[in-house]
Protein backbone atom coordinates (compact mmCIF):
# COMPACT_ATOMS: atom_id res chain seq x y z
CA UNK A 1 -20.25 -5.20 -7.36
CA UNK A 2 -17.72 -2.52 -7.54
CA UNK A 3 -17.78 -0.35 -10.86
CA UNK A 4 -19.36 -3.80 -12.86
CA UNK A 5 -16.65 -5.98 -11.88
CA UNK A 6 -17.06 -8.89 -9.30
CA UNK A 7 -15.77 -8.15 -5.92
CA UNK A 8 -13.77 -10.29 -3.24
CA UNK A 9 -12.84 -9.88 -0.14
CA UNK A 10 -9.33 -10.22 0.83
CA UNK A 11 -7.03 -10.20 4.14
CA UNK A 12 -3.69 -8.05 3.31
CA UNK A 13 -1.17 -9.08 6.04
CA UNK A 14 0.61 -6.00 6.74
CA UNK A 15 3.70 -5.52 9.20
CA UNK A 16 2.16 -8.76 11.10
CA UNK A 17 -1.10 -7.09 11.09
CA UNK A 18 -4.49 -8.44 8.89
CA UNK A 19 -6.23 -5.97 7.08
CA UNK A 20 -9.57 -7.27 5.12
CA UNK A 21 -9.81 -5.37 1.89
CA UNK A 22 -13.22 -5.97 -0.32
CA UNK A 23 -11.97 -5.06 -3.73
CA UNK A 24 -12.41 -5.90 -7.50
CA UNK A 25 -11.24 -9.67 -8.34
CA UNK A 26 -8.87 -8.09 -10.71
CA UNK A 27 -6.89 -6.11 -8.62
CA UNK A 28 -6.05 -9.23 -6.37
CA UNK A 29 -2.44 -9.49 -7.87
CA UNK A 30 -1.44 -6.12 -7.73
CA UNK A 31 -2.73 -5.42 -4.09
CA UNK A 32 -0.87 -8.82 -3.15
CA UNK A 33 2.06 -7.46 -5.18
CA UNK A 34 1.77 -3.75 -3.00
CA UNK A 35 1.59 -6.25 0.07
CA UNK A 36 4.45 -7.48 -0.59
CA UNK A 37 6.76 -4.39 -1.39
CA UNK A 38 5.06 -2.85 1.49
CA UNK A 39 5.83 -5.82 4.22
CA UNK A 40 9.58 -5.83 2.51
CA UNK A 41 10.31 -2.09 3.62
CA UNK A 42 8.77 -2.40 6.70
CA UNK A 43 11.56 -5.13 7.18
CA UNK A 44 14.14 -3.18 5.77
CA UNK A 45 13.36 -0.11 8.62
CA UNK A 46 13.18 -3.05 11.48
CA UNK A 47 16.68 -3.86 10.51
CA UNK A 48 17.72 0.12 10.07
CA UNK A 49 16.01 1.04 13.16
CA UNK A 50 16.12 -2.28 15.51
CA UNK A 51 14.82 0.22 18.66
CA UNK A 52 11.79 1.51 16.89
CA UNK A 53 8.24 0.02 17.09
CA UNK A 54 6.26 -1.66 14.32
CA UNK A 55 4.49 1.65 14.16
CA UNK A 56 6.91 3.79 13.40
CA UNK A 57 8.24 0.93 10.88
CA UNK A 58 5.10 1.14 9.06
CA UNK A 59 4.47 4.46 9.48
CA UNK A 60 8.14 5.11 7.66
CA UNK A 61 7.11 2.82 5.10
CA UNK A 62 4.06 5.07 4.60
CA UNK A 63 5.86 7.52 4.11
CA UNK A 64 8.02 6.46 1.99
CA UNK A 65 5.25 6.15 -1.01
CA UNK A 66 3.89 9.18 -0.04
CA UNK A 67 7.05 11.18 -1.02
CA UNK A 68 7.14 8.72 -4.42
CA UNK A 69 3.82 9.85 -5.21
CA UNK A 70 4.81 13.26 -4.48
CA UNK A 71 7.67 13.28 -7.16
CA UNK A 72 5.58 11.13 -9.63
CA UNK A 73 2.76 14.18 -9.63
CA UNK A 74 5.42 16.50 -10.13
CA UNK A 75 6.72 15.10 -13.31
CA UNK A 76 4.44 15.96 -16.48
CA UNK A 77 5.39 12.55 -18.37
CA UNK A 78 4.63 10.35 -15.71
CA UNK A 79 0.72 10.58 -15.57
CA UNK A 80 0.28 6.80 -15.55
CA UNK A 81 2.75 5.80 -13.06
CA UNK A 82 1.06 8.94 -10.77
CA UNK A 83 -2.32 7.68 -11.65
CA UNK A 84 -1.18 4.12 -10.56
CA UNK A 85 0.59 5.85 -7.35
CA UNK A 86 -2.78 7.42 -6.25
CA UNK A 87 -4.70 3.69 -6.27
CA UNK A 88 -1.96 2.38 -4.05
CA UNK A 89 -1.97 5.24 -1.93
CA UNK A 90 -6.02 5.12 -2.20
CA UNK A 91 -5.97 1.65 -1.24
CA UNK A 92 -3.08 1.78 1.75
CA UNK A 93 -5.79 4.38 2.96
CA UNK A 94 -8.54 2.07 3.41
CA UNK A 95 -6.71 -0.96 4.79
CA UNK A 96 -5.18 1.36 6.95
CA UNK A 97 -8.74 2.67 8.27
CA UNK A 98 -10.63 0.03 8.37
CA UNK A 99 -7.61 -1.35 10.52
């Protein structure tokens, strides 16, 4: 049990890649939802950069929330969203090390 909640264990298909996550049975959409939006950029820098590999796809994706969080924890009125940024950055950590 993770923090009294039920947990599950999930696979997260990311950039062709599977990724099992063991997280709380609530968070299931929104990880799926991150998933998503994740894989979709990814996409979008395989058709910008056609001569790139899926690494530095993914990795561009990365970095691409990373700078989002960045300007999120510079803005005073946007505590939630920044909050919410640093679980999806927290969990894109894990999946990316237990990978």
């Amino acid at each position: 049990m993770m923090d009294g909640k039920e947990s599950t264990t999930i696979t997260a298909l990311i950039a062709g890649r599977p990724y099992p996550l063991k997280i709380k049975e609530g968070d299931e959409p929104i990880i799926r939802k991150i998933v998503k939006e994740v894989n979709d950029k990814v996409l979008l820098f395989q058709s910008t950069y056609p001569k790139k590999d899926k690494q530095d796809h993914f990795a561009m994706a990365l970095l691409t929330y990373a700078v989002e969080l960045h300007k999120a924890l510079q803005e005073p009125d946007t505590t939630d969203f920044a909050q919410k940024l640093l679980h999806i950055d927290e969990l894109l950590t894990r999946a990316v090390e237990k990978g």
